[in-house]
ModelCIF file with pLDDT and N, C-alpha, C, O atoms, coordinates in Angstrom:
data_MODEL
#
_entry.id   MODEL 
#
_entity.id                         1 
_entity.type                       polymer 
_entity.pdbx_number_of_molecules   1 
#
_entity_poly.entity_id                      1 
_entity_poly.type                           'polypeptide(L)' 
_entity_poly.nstd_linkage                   no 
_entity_poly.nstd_monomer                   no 
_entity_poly.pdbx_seq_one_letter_code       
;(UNK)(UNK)(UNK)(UNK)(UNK)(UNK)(UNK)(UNK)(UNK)(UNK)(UNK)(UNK)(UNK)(UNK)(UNK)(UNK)
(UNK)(UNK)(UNK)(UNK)(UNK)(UNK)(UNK)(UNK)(UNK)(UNK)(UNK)(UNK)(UNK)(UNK)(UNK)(UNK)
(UNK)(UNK)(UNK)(UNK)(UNK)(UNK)(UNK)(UNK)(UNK)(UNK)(UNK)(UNK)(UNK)(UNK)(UNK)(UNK)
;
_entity_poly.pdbx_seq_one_letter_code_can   XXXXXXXXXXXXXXXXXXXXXXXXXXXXXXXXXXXXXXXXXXXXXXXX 
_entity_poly.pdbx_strand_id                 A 
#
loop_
_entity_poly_seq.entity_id 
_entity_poly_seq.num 
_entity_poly_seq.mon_id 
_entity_poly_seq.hetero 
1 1  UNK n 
1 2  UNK n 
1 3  UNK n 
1 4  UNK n 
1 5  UNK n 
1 6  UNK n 
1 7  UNK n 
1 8  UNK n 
1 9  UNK n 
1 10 UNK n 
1 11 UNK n 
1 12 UNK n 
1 13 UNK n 
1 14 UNK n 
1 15 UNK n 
1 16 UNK n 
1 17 UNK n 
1 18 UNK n 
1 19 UNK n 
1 20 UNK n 
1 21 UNK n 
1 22 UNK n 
1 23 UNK n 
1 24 UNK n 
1 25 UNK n 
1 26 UNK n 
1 27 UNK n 
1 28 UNK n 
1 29 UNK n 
1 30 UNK n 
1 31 UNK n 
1 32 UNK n 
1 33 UNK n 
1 34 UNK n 
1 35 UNK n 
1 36 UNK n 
1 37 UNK n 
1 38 UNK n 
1 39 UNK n 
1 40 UNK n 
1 41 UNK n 
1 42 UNK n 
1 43 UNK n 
1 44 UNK n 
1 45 UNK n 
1 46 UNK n 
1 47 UNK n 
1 48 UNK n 
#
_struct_asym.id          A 
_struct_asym.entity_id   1 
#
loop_
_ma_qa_metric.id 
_ma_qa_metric.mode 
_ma_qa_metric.name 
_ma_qa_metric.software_group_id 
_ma_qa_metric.type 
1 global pLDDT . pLDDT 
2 local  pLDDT . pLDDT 
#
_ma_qa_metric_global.metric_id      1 
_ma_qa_metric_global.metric_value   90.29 
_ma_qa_metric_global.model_id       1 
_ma_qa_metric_global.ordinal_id     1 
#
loop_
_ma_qa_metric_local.label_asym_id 
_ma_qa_metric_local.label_comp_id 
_ma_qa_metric_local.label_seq_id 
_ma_qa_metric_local.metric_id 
_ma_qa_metric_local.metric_value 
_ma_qa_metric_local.model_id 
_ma_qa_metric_local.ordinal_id 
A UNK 1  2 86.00 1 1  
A UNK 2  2 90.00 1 2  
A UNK 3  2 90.00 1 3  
A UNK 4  2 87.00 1 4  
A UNK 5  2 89.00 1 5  
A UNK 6  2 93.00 1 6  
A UNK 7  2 93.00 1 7  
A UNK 8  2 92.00 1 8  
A UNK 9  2 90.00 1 9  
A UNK 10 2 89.00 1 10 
A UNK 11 2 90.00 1 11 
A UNK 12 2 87.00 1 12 
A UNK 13 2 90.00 1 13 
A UNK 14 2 91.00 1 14 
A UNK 15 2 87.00 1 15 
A UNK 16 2 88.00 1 16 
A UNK 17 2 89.00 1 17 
A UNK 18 2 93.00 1 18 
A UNK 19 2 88.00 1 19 
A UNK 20 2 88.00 1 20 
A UNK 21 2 93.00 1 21 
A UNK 22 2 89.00 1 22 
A UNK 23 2 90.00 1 23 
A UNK 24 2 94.00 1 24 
A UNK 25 2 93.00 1 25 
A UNK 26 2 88.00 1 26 
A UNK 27 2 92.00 1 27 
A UNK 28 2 94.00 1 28 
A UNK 29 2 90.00 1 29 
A UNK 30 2 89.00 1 30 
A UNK 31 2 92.00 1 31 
A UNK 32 2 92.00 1 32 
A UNK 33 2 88.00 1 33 
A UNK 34 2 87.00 1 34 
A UNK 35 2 92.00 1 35 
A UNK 36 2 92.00 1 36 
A UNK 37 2 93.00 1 37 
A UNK 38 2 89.00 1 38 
A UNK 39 2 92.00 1 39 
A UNK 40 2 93.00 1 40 
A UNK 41 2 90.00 1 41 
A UNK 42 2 90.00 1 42 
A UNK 43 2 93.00 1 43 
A UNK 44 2 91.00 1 44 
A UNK 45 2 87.00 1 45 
A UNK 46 2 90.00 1 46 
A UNK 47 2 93.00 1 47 
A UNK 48 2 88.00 1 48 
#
loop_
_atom_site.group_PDB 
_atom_site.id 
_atom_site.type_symbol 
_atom_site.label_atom_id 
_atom_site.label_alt_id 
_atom_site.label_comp_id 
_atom_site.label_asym_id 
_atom_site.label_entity_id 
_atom_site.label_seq_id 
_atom_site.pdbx_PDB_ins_code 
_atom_site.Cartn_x 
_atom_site.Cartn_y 
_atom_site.Cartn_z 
_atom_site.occupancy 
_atom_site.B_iso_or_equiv 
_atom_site.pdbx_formal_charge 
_atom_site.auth_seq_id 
_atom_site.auth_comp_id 
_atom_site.auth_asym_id 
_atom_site.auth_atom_id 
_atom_site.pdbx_PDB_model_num 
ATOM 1   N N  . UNK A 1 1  ? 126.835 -32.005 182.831 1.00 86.00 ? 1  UNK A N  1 
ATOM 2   C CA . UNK A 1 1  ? 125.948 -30.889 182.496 1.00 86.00 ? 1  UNK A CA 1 
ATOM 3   C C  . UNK A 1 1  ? 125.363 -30.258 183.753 1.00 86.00 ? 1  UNK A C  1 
ATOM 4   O O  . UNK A 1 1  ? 125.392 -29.031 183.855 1.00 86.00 ? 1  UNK A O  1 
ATOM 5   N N  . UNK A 1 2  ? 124.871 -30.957 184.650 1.00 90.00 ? 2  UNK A N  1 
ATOM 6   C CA . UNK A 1 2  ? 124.589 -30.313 185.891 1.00 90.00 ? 2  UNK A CA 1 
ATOM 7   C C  . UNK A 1 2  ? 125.757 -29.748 186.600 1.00 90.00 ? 2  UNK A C  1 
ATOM 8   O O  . UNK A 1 2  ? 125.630 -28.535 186.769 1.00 90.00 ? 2  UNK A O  1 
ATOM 9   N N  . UNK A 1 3  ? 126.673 -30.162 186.992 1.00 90.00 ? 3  UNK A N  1 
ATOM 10  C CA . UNK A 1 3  ? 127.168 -29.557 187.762 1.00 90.00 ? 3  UNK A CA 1 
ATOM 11  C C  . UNK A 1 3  ? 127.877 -28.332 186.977 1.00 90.00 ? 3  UNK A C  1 
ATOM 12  O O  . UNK A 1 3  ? 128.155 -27.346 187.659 1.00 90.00 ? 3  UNK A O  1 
ATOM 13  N N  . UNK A 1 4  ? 128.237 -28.313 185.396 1.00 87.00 ? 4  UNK A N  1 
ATOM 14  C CA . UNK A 1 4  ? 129.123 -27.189 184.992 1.00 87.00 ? 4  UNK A CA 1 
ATOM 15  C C  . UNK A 1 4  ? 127.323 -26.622 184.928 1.00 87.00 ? 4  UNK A C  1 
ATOM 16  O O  . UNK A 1 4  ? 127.234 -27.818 185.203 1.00 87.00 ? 4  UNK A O  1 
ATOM 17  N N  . UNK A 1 5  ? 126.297 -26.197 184.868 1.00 89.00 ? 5  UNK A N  1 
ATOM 18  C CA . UNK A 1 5  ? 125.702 -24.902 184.243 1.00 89.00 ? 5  UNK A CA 1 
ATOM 19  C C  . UNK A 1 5  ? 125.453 -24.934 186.018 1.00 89.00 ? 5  UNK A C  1 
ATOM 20  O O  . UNK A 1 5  ? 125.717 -23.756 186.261 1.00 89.00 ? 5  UNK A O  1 
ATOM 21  N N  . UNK A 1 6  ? 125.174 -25.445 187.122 1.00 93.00 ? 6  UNK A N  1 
ATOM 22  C CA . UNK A 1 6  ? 124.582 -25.402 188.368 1.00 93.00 ? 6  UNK A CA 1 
ATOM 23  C C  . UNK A 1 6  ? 125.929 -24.222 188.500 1.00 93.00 ? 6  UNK A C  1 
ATOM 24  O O  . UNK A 1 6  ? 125.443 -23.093 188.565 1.00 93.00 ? 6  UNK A O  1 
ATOM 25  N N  . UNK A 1 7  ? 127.310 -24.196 188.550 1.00 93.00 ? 7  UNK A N  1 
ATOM 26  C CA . UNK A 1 7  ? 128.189 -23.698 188.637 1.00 93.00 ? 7  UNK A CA 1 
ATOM 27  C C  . UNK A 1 7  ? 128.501 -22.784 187.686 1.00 93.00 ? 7  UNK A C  1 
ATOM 28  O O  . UNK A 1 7  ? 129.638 -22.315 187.727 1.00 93.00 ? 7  UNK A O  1 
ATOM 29  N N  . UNK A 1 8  ? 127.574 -22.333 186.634 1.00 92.00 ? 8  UNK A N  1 
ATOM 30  C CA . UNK A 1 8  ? 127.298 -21.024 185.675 1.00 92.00 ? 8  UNK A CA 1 
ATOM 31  C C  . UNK A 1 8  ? 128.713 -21.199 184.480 1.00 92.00 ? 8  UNK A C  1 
ATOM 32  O O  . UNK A 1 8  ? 129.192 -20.179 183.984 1.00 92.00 ? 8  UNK A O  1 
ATOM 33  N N  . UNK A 1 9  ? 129.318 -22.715 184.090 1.00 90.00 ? 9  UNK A N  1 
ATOM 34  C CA . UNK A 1 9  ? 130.028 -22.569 183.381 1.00 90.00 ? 9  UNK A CA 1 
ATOM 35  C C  . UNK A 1 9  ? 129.602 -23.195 181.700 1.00 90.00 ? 9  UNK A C  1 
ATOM 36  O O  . UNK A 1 9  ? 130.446 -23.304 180.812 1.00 90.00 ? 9  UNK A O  1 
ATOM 37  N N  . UNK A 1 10 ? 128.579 -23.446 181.584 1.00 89.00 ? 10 UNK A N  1 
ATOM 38  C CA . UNK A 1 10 ? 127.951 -24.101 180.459 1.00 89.00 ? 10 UNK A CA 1 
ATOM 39  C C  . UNK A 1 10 ? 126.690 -22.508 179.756 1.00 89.00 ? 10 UNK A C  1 
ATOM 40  O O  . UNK A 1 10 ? 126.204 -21.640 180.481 1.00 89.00 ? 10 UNK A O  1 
ATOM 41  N N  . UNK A 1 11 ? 126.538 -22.610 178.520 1.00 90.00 ? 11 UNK A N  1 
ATOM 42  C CA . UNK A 1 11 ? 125.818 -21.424 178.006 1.00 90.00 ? 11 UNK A CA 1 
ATOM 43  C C  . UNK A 1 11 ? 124.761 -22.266 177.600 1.00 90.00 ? 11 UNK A C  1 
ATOM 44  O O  . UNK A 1 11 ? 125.159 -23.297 177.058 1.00 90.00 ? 11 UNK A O  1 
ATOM 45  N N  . UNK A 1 12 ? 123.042 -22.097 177.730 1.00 87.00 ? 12 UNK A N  1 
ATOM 46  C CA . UNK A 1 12 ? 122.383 -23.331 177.659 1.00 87.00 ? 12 UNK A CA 1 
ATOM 47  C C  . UNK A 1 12 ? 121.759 -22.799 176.260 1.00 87.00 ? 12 UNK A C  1 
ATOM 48  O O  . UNK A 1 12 ? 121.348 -23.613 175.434 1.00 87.00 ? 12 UNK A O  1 
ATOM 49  N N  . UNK A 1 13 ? 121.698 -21.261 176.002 1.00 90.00 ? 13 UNK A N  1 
ATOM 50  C CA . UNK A 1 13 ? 121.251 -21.154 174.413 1.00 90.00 ? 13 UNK A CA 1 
ATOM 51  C C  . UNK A 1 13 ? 122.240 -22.068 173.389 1.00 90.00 ? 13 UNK A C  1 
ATOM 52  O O  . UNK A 1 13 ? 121.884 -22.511 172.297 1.00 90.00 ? 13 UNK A O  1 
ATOM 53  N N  . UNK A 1 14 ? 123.700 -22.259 174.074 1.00 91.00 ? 14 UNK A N  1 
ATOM 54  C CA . UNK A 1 14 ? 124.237 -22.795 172.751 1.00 91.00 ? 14 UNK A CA 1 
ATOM 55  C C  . UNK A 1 14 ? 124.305 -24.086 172.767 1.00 91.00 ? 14 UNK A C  1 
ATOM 56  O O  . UNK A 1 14 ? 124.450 -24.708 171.715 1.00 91.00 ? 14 UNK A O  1 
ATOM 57  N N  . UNK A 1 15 ? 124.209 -24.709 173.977 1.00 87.00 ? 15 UNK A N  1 
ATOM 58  C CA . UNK A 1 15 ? 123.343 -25.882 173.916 1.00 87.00 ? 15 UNK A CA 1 
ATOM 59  C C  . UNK A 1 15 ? 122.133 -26.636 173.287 1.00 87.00 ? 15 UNK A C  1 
ATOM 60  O O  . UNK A 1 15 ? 121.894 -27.767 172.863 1.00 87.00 ? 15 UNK A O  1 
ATOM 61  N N  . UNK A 1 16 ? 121.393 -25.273 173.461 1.00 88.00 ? 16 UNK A N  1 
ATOM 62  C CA . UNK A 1 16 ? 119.576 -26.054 173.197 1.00 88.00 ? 16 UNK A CA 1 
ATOM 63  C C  . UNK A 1 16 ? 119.826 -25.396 171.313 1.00 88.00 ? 16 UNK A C  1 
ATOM 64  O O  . UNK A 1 16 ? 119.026 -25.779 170.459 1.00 88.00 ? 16 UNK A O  1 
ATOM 65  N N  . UNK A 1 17 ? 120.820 -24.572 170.987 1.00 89.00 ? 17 UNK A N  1 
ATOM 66  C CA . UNK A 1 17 ? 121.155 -24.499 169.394 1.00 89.00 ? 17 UNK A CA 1 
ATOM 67  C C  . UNK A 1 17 ? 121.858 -25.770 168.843 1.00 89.00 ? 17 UNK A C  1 
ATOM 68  O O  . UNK A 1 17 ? 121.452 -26.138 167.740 1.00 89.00 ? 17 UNK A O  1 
ATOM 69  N N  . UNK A 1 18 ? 122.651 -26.359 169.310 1.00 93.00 ? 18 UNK A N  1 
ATOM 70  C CA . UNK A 1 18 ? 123.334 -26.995 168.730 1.00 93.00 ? 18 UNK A CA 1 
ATOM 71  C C  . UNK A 1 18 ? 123.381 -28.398 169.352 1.00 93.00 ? 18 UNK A C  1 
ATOM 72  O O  . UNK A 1 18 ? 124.389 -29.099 169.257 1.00 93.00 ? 18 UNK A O  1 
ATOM 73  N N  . UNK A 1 19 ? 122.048 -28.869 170.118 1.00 88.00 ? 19 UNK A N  1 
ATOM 74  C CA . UNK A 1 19 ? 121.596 -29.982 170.758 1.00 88.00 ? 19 UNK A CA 1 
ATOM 75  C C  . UNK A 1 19 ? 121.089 -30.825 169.278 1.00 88.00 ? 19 UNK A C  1 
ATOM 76  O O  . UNK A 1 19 ? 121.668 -31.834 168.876 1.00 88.00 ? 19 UNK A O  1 
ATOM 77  N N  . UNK A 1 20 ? 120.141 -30.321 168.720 1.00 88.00 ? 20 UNK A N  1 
ATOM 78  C CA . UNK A 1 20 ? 119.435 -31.042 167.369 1.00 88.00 ? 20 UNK A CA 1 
ATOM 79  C C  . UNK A 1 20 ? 120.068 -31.464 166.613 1.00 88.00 ? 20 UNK A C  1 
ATOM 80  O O  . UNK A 1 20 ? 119.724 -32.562 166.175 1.00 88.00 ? 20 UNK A O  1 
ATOM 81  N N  . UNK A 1 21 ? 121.074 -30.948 166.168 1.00 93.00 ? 21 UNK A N  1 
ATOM 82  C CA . UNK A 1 21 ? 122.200 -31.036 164.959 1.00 93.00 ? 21 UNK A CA 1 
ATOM 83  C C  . UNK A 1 21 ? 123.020 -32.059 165.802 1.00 93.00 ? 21 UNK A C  1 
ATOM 84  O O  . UNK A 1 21 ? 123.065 -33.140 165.214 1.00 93.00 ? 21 UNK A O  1 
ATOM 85  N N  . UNK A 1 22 ? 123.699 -32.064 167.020 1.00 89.00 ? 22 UNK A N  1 
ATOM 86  C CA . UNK A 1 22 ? 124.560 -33.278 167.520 1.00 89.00 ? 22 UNK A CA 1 
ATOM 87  C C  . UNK A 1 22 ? 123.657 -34.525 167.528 1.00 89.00 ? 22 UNK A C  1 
ATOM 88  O O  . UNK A 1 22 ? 124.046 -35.591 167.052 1.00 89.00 ? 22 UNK A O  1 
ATOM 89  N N  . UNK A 1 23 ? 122.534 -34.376 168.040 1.00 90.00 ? 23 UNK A N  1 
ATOM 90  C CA . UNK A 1 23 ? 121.529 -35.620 168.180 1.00 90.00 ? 23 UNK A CA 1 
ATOM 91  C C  . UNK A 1 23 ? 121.396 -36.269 166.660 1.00 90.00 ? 23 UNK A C  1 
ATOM 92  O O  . UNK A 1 23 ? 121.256 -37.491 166.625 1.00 90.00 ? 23 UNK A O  1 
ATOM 93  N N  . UNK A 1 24 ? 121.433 -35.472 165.256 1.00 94.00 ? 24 UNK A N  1 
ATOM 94  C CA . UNK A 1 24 ? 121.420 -35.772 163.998 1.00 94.00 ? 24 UNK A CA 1 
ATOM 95  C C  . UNK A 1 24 ? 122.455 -36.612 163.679 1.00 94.00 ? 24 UNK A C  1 
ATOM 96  O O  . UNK A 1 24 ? 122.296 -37.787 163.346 1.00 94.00 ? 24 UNK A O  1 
ATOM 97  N N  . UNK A 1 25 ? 123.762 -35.916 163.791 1.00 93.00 ? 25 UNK A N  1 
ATOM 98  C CA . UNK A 1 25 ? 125.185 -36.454 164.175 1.00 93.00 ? 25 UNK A CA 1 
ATOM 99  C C  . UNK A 1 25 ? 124.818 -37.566 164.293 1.00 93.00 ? 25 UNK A C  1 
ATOM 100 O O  . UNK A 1 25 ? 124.393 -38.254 163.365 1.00 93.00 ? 25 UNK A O  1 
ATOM 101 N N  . UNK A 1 26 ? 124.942 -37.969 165.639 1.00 88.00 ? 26 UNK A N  1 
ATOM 102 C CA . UNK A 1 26 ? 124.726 -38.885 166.217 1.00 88.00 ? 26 UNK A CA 1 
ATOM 103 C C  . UNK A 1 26 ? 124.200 -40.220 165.661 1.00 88.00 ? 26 UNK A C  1 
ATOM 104 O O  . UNK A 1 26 ? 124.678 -41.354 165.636 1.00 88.00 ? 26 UNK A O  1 
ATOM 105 N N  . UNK A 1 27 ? 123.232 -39.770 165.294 1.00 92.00 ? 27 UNK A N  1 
ATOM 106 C CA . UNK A 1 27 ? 122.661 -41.098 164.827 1.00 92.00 ? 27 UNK A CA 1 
ATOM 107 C C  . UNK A 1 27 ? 123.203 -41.129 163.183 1.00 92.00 ? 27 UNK A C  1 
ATOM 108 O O  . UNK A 1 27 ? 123.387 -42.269 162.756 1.00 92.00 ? 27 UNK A O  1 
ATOM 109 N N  . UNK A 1 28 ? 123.419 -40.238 162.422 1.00 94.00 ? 28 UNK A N  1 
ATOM 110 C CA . UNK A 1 28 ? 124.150 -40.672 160.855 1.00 94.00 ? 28 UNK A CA 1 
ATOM 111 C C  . UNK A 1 28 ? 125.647 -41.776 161.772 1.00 94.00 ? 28 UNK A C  1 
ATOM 112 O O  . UNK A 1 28 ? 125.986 -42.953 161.901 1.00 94.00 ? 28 UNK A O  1 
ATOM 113 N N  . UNK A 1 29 ? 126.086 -40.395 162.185 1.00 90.00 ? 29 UNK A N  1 
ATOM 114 C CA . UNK A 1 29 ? 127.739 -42.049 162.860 1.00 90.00 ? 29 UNK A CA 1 
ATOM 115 C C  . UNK A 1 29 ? 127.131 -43.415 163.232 1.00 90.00 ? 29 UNK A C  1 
ATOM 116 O O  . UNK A 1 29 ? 127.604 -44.453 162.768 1.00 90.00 ? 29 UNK A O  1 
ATOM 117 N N  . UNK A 1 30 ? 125.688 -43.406 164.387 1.00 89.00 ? 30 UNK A N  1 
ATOM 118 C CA . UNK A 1 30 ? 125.753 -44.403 164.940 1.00 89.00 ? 30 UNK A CA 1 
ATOM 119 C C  . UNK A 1 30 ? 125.154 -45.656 163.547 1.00 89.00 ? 30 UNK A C  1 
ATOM 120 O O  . UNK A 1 30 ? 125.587 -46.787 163.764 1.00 89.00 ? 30 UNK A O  1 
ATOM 121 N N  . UNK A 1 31 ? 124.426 -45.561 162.480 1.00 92.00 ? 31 UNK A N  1 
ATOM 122 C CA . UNK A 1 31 ? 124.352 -45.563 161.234 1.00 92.00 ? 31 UNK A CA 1 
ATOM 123 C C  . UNK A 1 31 ? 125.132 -46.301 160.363 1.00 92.00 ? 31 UNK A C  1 
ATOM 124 O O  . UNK A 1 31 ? 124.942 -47.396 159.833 1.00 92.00 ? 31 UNK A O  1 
ATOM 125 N N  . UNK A 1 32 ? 126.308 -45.279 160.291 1.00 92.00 ? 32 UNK A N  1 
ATOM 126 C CA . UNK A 1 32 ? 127.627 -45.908 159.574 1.00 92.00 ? 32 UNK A CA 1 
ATOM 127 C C  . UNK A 1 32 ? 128.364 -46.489 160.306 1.00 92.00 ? 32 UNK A C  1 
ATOM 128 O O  . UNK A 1 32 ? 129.140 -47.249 159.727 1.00 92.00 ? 32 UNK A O  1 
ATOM 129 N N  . UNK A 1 33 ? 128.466 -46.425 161.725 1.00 88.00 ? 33 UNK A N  1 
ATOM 130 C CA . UNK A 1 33 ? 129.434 -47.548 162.598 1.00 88.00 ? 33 UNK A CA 1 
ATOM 131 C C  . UNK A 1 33 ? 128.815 -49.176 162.022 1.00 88.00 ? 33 UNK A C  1 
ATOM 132 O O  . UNK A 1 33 ? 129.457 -50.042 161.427 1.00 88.00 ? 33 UNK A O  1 
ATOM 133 N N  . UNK A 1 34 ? 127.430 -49.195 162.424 1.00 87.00 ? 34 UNK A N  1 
ATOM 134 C CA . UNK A 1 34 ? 127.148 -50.502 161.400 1.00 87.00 ? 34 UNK A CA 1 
ATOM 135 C C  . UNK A 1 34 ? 127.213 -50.836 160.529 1.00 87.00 ? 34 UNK A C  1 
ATOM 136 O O  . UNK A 1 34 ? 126.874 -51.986 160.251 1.00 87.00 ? 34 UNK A O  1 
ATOM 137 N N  . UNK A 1 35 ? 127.782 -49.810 159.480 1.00 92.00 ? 35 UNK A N  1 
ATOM 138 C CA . UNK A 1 35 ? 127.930 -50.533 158.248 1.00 92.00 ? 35 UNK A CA 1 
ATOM 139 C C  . UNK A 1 35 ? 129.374 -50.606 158.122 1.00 92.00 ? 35 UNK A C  1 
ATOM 140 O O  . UNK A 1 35 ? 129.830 -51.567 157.502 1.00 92.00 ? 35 UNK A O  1 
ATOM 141 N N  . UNK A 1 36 ? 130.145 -49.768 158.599 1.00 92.00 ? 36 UNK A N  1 
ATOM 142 C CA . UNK A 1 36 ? 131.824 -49.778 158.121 1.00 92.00 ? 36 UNK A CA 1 
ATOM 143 C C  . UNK A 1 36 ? 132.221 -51.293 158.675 1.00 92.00 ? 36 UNK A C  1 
ATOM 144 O O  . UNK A 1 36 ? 131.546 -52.010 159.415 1.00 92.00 ? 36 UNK A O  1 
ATOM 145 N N  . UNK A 1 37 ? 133.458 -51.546 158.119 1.00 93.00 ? 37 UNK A N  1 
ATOM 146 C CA . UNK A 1 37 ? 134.156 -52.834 158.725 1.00 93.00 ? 37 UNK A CA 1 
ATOM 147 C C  . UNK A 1 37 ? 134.917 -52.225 159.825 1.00 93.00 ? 37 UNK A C  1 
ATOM 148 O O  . UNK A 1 37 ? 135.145 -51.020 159.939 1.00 93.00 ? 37 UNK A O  1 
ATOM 149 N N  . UNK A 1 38 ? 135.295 -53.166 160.634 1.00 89.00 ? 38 UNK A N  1 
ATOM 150 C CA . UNK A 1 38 ? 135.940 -52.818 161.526 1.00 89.00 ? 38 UNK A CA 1 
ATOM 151 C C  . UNK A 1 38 ? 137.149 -51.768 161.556 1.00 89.00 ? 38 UNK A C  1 
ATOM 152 O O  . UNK A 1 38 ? 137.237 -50.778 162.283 1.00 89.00 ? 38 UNK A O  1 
ATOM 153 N N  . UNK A 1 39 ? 138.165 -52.273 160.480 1.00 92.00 ? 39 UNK A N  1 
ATOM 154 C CA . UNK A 1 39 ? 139.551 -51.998 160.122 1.00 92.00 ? 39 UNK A CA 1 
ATOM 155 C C  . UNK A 1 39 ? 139.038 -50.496 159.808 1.00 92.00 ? 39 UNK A C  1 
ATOM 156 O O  . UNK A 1 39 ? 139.708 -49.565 160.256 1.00 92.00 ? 39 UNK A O  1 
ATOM 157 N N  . UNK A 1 40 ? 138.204 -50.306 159.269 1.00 93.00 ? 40 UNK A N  1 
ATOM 158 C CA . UNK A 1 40 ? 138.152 -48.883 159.094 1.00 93.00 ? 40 UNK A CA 1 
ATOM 159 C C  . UNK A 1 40 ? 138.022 -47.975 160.360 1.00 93.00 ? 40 UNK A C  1 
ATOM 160 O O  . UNK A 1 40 ? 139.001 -47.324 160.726 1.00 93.00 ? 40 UNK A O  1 
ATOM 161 N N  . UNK A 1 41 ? 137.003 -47.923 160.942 1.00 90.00 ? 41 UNK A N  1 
ATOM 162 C CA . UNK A 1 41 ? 136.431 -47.905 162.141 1.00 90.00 ? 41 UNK A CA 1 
ATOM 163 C C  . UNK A 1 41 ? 137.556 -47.322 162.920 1.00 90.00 ? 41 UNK A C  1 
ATOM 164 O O  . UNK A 1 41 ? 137.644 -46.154 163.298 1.00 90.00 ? 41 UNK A O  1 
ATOM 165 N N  . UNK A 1 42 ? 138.485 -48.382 163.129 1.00 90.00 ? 42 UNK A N  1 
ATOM 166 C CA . UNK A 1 42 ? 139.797 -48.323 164.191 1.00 90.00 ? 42 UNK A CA 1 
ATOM 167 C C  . UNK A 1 42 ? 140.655 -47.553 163.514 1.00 90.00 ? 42 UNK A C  1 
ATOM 168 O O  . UNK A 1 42 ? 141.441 -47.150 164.372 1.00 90.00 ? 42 UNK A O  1 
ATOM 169 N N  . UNK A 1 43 ? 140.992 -47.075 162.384 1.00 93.00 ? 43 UNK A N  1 
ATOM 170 C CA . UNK A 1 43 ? 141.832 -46.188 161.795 1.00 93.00 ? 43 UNK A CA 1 
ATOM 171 C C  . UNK A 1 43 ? 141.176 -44.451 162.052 1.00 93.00 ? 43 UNK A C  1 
ATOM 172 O O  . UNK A 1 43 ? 141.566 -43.485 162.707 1.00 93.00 ? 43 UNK A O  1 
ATOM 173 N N  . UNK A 1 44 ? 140.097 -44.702 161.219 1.00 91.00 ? 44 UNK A N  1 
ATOM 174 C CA . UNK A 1 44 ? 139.180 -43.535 161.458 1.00 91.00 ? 44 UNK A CA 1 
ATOM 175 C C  . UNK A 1 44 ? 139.691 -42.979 162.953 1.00 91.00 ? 44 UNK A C  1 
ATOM 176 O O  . UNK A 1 44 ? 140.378 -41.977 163.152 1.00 91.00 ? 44 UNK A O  1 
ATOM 177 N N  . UNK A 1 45 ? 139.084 -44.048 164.089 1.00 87.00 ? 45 UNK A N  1 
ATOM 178 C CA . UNK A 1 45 ? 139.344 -43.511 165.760 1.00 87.00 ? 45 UNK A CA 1 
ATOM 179 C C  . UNK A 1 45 ? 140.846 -42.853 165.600 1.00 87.00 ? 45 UNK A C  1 
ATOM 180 O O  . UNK A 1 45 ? 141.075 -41.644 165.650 1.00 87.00 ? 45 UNK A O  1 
ATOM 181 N N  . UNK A 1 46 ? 141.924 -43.997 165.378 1.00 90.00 ? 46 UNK A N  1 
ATOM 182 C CA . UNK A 1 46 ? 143.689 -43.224 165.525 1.00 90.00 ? 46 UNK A CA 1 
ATOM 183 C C  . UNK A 1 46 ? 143.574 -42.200 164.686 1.00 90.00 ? 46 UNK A C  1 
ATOM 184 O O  . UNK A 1 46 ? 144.255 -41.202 164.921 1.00 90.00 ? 46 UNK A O  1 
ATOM 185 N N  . UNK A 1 47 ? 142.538 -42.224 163.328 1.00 93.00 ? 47 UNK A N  1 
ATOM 186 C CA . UNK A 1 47 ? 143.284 -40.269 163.394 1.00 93.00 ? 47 UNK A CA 1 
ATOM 187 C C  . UNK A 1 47 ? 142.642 -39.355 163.951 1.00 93.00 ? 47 UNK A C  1 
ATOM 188 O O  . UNK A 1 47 ? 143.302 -38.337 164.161 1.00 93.00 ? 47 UNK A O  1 
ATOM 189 N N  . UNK A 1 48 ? 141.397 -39.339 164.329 1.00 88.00 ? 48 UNK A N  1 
ATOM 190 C CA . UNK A 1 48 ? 140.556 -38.975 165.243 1.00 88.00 ? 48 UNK A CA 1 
ATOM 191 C C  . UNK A 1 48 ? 141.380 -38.388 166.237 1.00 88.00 ? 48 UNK A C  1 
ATOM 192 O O  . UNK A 1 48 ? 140.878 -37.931 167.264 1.00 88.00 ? 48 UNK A O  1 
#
């Protein structure tokens, strides 16, 4: 993040828009990573 916006290639409105909603993300996945079993988990990633 520093070096792409220091170098004017990052847009920080669509950042600081769509910062809240990834941070939400984030924690529902980090959430269900504890509850899924593994086997799922690792399938999910390969089609990912």
């Amino acid at each position: 993040l520093i070096v792409y916006t220091v170098k004017g290639f990052s847009d920080m409105s669509v950042i600081l828009r769509t910062g809240a909603g990834s941070a939400l993300g984030a924690l529902l996945g980090a959430m269900l990573l504890s509850k899924l079993p593994s086997n799922y988990i690792r399938i999910g990633f390969g089609l990912v």
